[in-house]
N, C-alpha and C. Protein backbone atom coordinates (compact mmCIF):
# COMPACT_ATOMS: atom_id res chain seq x y z
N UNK A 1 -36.50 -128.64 -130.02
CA UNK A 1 -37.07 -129.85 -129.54
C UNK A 1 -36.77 -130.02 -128.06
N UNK A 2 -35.84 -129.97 -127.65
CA UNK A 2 -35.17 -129.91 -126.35
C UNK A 2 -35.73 -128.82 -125.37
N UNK A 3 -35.67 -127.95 -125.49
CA UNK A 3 -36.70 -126.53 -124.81
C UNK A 3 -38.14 -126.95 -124.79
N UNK A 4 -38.53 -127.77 -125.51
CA UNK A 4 -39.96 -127.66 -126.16
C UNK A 4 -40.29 -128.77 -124.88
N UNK A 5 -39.24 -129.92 -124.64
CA UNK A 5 -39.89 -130.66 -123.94
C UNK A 5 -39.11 -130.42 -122.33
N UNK A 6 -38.20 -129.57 -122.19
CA UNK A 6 -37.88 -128.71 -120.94
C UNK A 6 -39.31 -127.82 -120.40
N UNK A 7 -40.04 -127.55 -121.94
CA UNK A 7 -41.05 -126.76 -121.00
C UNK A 7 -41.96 -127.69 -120.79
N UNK A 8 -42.37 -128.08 -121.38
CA UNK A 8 -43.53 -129.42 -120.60
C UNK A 8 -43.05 -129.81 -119.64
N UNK A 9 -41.59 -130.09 -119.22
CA UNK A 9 -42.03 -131.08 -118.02
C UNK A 9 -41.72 -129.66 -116.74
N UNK A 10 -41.11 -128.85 -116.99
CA UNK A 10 -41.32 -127.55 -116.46
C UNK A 10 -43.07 -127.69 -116.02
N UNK A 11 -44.11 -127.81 -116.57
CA UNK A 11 -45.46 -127.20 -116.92
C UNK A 11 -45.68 -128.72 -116.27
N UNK A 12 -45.49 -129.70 -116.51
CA UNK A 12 -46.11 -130.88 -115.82
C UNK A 12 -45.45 -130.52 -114.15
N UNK A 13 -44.30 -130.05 -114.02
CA UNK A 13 -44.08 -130.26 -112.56
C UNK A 13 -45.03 -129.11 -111.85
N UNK A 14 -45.14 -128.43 -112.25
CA UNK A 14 -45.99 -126.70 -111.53
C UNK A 14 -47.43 -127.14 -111.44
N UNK A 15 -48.10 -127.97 -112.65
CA UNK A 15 -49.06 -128.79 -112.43
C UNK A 15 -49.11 -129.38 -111.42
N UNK A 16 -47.81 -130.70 -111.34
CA UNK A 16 -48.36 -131.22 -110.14
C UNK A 16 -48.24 -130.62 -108.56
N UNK A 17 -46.68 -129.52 -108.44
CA UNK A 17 -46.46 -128.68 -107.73
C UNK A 17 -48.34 -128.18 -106.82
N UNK A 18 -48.47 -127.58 -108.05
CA UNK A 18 -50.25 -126.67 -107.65
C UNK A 18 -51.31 -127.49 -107.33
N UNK A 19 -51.07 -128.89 -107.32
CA UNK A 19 -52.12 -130.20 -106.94
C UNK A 19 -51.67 -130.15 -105.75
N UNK A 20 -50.46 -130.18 -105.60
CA UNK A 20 -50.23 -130.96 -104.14
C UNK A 20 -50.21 -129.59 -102.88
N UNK A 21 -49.96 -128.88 -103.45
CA UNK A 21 -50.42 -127.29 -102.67
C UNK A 21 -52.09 -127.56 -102.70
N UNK A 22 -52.55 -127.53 -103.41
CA UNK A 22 -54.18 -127.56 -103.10
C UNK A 22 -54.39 -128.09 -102.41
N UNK A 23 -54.50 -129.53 -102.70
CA UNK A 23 -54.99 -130.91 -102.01
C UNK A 23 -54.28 -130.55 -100.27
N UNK A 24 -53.01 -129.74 -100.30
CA UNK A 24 -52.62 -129.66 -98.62
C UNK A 24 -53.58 -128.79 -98.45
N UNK A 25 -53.95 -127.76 -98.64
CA UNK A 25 -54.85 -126.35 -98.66
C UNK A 25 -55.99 -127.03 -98.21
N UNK A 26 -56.28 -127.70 -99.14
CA UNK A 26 -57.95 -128.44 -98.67
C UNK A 26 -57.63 -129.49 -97.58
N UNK A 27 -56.96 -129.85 -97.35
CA UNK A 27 -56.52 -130.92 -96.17
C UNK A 27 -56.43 -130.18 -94.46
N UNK A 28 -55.95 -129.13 -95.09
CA UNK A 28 -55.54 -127.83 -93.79
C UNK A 28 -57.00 -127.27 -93.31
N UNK A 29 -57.53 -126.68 -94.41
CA UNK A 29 -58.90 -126.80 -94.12
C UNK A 29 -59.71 -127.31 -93.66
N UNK A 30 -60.12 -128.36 -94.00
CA UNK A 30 -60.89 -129.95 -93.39
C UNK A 30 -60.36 -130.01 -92.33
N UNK A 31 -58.96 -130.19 -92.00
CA UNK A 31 -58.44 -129.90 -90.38
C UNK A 31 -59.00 -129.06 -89.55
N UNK A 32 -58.87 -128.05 -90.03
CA UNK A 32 -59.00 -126.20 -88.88
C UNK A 32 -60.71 -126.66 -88.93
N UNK A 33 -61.55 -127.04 -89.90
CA UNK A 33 -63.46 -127.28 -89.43
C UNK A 33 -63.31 -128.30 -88.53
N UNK A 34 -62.78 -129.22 -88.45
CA UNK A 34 -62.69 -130.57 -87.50
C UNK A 34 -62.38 -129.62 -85.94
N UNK A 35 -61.42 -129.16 -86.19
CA UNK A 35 -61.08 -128.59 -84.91
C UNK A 35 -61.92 -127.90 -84.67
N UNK A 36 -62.64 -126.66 -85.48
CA UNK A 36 -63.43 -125.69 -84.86
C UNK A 36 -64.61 -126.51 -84.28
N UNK A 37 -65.10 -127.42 -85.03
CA UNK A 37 -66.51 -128.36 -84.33
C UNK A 37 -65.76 -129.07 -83.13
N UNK A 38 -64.86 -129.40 -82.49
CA UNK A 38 -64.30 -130.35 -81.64
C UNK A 38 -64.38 -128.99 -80.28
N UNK A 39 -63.65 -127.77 -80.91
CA UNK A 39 -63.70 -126.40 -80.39
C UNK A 39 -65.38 -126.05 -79.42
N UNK A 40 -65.64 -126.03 -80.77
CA UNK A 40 -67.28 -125.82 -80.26
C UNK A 40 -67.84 -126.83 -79.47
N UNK A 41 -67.94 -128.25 -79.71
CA UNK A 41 -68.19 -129.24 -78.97
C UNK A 41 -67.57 -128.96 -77.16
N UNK A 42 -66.48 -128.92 -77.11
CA UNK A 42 -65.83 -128.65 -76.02
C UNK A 42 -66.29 -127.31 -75.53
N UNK A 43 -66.54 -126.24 -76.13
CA UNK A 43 -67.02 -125.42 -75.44
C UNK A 43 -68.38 -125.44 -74.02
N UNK A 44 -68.01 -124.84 -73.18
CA UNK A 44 -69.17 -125.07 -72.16
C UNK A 44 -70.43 -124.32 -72.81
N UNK A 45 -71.32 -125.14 -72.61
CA UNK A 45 -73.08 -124.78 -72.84
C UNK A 45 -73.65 -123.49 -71.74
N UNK A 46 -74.16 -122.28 -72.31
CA UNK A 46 -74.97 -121.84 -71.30
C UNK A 46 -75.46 -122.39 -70.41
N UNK A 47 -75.47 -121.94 -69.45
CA UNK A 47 -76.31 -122.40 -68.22
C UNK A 47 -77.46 -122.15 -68.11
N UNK A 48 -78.43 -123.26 -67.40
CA UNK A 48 -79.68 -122.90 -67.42
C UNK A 48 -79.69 -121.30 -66.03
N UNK A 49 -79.05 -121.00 -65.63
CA UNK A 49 -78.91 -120.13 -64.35
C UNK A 49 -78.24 -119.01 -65.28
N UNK A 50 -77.44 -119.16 -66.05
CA UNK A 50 -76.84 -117.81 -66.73
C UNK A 50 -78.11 -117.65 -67.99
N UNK A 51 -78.59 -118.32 -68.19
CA UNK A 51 -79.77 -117.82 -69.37
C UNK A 51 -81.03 -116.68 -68.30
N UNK A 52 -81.05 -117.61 -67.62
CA UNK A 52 -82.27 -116.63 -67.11
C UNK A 52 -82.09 -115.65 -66.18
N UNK A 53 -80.56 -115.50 -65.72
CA UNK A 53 -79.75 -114.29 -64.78
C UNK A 53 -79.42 -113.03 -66.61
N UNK A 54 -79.53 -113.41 -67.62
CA UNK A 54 -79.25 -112.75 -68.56
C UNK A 54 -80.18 -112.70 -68.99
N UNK A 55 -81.51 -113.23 -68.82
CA UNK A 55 -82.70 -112.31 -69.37
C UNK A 55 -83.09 -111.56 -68.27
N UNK A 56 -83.08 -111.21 -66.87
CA UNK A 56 -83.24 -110.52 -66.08
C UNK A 56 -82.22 -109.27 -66.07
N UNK A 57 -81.00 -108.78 -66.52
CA UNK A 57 -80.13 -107.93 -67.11
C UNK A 57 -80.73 -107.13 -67.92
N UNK A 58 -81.41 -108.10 -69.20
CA UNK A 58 -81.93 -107.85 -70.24
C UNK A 58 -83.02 -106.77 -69.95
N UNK A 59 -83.99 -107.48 -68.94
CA UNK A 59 -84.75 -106.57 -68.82
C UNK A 59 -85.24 -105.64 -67.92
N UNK A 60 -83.97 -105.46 -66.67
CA UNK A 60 -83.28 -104.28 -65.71
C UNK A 60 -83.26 -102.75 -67.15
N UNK A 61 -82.25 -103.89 -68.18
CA UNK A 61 -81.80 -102.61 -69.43
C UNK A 61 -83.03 -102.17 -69.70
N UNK A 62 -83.70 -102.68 -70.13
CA UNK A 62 -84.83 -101.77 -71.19
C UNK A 62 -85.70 -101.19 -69.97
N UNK A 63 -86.00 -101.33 -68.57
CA UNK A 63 -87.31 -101.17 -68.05
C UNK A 63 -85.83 -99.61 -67.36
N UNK A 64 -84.74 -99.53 -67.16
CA UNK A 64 -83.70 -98.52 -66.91
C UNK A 64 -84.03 -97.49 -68.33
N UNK A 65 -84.29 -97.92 -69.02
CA UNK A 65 -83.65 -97.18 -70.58
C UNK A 65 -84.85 -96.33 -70.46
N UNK A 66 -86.08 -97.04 -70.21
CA UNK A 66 -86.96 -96.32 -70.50
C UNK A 66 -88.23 -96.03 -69.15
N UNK A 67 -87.27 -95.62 -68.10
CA UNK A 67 -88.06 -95.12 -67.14
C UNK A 67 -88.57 -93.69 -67.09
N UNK A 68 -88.35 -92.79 -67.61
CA UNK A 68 -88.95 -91.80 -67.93
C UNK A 68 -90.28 -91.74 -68.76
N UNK A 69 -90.23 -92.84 -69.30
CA UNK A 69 -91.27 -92.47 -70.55
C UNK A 69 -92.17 -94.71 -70.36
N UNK A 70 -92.91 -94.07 -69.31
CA UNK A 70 -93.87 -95.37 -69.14
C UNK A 70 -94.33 -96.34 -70.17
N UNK A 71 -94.99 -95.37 -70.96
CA UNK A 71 -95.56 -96.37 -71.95
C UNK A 71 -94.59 -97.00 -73.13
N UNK A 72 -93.67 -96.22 -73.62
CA UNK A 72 -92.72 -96.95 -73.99
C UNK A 72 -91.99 -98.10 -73.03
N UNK A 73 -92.04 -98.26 -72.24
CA UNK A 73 -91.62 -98.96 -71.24
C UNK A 73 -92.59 -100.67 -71.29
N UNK A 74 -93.38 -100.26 -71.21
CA UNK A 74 -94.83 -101.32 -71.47
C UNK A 74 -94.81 -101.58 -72.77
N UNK A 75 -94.64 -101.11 -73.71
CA UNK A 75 -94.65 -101.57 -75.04
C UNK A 75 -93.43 -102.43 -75.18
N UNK A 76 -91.71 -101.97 -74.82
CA UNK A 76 -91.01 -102.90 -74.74
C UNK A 76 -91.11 -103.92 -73.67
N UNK A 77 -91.33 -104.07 -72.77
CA UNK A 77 -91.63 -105.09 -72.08
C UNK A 77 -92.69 -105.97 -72.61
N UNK A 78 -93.51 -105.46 -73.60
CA UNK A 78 -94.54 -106.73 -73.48
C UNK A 78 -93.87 -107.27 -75.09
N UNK A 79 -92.93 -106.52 -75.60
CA UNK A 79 -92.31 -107.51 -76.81
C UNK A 79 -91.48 -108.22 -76.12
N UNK A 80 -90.56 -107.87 -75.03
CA UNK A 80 -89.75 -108.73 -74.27
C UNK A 80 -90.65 -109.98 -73.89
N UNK A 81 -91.84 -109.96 -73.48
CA UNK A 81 -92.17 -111.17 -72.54
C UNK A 81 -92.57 -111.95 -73.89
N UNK A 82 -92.94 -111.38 -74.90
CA UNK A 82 -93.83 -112.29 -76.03
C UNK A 82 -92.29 -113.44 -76.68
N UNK A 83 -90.88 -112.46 -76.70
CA UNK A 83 -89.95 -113.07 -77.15
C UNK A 83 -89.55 -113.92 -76.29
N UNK A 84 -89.14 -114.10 -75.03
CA UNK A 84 -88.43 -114.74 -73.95
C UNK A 84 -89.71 -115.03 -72.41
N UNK A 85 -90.78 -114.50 -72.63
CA UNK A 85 -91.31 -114.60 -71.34
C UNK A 85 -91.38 -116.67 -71.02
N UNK A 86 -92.25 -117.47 -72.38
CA UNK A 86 -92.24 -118.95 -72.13
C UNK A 86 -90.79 -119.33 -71.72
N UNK A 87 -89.65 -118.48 -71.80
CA UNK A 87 -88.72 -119.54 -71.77
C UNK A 87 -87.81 -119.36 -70.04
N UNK A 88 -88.60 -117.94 -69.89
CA UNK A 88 -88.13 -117.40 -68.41
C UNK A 88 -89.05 -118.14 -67.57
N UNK A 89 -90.48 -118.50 -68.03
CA UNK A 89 -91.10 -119.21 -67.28
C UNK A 89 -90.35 -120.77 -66.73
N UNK A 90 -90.13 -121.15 -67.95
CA UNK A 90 -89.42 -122.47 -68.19
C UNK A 90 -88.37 -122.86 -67.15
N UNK A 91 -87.21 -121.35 -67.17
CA UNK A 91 -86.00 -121.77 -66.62
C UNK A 91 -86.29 -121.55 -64.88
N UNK A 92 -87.82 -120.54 -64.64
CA UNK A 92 -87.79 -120.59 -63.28
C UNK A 92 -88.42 -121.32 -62.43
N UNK A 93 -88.80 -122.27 -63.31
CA UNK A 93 -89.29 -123.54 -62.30
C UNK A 93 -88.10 -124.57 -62.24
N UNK A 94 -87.23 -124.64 -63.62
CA UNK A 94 -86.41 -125.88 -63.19
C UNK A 94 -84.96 -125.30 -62.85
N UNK A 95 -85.50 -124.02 -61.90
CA UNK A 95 -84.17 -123.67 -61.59
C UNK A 95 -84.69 -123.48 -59.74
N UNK A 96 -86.05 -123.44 -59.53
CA UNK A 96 -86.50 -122.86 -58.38
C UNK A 96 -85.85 -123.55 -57.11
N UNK A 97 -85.03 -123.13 -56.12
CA UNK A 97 -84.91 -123.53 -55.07
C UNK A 97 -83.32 -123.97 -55.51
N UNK A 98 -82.86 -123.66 -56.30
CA UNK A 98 -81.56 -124.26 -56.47
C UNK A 98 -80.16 -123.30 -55.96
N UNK A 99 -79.72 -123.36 -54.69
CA UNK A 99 -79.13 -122.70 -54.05
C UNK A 99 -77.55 -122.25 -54.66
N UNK A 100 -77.08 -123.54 -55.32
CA UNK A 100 -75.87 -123.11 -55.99
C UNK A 100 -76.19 -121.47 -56.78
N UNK A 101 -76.72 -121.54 -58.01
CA UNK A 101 -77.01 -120.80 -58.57
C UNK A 101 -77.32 -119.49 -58.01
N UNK A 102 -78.54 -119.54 -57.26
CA UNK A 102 -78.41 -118.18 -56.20
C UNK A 102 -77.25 -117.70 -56.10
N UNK A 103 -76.54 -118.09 -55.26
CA UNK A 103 -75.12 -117.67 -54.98
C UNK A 103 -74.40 -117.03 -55.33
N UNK A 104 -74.02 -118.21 -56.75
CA UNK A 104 -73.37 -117.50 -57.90
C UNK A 104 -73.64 -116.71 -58.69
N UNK A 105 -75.18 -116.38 -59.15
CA UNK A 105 -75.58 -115.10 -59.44
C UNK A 105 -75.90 -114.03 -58.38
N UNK A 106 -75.94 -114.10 -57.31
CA UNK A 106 -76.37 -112.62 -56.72
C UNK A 106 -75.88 -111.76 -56.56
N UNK A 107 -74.60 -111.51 -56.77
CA UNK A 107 -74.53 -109.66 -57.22
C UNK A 107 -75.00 -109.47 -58.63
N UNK A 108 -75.06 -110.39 -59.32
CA UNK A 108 -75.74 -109.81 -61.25
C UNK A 108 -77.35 -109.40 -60.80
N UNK A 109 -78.08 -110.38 -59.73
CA UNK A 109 -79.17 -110.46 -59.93
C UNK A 109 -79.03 -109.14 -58.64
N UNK A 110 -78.98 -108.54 -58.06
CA UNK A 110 -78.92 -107.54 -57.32
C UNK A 110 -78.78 -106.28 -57.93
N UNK A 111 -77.70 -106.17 -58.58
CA UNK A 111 -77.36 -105.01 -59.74
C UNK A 111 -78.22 -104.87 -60.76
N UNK A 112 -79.17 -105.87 -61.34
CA UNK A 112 -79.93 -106.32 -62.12
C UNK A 112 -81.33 -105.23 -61.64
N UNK A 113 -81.63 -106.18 -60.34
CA UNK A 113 -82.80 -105.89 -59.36
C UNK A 113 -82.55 -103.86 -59.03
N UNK A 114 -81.38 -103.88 -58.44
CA UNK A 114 -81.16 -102.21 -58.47
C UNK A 114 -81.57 -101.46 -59.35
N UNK A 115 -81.16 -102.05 -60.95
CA UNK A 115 -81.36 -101.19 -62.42
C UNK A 115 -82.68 -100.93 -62.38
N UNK A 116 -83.58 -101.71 -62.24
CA UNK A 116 -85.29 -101.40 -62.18
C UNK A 116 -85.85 -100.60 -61.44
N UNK A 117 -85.60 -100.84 -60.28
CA UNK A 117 -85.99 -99.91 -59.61
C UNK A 117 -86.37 -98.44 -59.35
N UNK A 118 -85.99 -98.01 -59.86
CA UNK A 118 -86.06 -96.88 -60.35
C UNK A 118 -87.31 -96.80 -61.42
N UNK A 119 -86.88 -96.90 -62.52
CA UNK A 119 -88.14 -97.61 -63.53
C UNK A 119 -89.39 -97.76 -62.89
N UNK A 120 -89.38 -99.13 -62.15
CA UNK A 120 -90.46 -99.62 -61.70
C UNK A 120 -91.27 -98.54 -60.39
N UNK A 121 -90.62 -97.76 -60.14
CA UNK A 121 -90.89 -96.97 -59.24
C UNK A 121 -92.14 -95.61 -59.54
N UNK A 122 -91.12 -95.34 -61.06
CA UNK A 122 -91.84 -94.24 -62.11
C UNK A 122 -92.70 -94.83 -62.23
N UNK A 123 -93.18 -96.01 -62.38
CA UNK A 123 -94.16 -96.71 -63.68
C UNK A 123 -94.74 -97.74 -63.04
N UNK A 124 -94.67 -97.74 -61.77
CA UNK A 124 -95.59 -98.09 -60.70
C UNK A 124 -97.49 -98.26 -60.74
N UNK A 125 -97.43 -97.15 -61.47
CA UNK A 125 -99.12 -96.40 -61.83
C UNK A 125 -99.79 -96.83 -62.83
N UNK A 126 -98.55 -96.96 -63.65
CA UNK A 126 -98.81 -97.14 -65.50
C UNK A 126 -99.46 -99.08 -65.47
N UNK A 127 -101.10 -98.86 -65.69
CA UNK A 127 -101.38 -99.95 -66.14
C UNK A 127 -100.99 -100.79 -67.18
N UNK A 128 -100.24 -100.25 -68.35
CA UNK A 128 -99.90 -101.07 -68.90
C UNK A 128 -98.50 -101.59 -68.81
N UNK A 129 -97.51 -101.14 -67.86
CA UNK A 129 -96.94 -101.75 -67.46
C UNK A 129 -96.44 -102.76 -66.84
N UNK A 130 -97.99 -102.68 -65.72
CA UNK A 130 -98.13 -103.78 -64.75
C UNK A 130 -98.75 -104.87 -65.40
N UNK A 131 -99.44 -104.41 -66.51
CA UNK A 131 -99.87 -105.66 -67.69
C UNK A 131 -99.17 -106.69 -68.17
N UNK A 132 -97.54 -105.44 -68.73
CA UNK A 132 -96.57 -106.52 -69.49
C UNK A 132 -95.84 -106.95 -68.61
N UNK A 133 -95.69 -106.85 -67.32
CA UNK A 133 -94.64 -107.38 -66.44
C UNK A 133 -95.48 -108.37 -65.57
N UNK A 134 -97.00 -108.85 -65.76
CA UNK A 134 -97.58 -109.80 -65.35
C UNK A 134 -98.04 -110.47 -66.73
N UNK A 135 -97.20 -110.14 -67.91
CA UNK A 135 -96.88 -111.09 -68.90
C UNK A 135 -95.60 -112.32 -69.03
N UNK A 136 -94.85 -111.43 -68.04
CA UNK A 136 -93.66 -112.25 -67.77
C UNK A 136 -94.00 -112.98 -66.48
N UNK A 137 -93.59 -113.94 -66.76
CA UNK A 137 -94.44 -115.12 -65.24
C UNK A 137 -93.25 -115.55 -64.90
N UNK A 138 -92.37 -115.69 -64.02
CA UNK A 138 -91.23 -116.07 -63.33
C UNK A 138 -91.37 -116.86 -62.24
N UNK A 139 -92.93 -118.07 -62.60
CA UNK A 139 -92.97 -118.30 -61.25
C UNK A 139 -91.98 -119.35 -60.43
């Protein structure tokens, strides 16, 4: 009789023991998401100047990758402009004339501008190149 009710309350305390471990577990939890959204909140937002200095990278890379071979070149470029061209349009008007930015991007946008060159040099000729890169409007 005595053992019998040593183990119950044995078994009631581990019970409540394993509640109150949970309930902290889930409490710790709910904490660390609070923080990660407070985290994220606080995090700095892309820039409208680093979005469109990083689609110009973007597409130094592919028009570099594939300067040997033109028409592949034109085929990725004109999926590039169909994915990002409205939004490069977008960022280069409400970025136009804005001197900070210049600044602070021009060695990316130089190194950027260098990577093509080459490319654009090969593929100078290639009409459909000059197609998809007057798909991208940067005006």
């Amino acid at each position: 009789m005595l053992a019998s009710s040593l183990w119950e309350i044995a078994v009631k305390q581990a019970i409540c023991l394993f509640a109150l471990v949970s309930l902290a577990a889930i409490g710790f939890v709910a904490c660390n998401k609070e923080e990660a959204k407070k985290d994220e909140a606080a995090a700095p937002a892309v820039s409208d100047a680093e979005k469109l200095v990083g689609h110009m990278e973007s597409m130094a890379d592919l028009i570099d990758k594939n300067k040997d071979n033109c028409d592949k070149m034109a085929e990725e470029l004109s999926a590039f402009a169909k994915a990002n061209g409205k939004e490069i349009s977008e960022l280069s008007k409400k970025l136009k004339g804005e001197k900070d930015s210049e600044e602070k991007y021009k060695g990316r946008i130089e190194k950027a501008t260098e990577k093509m060159m080459g490319g654009m040099m090969n593929c100078a000729d290639n009409e459909n190149v000059m197609k998809a890169m007057q798909e991208i409007k940067a005006d």
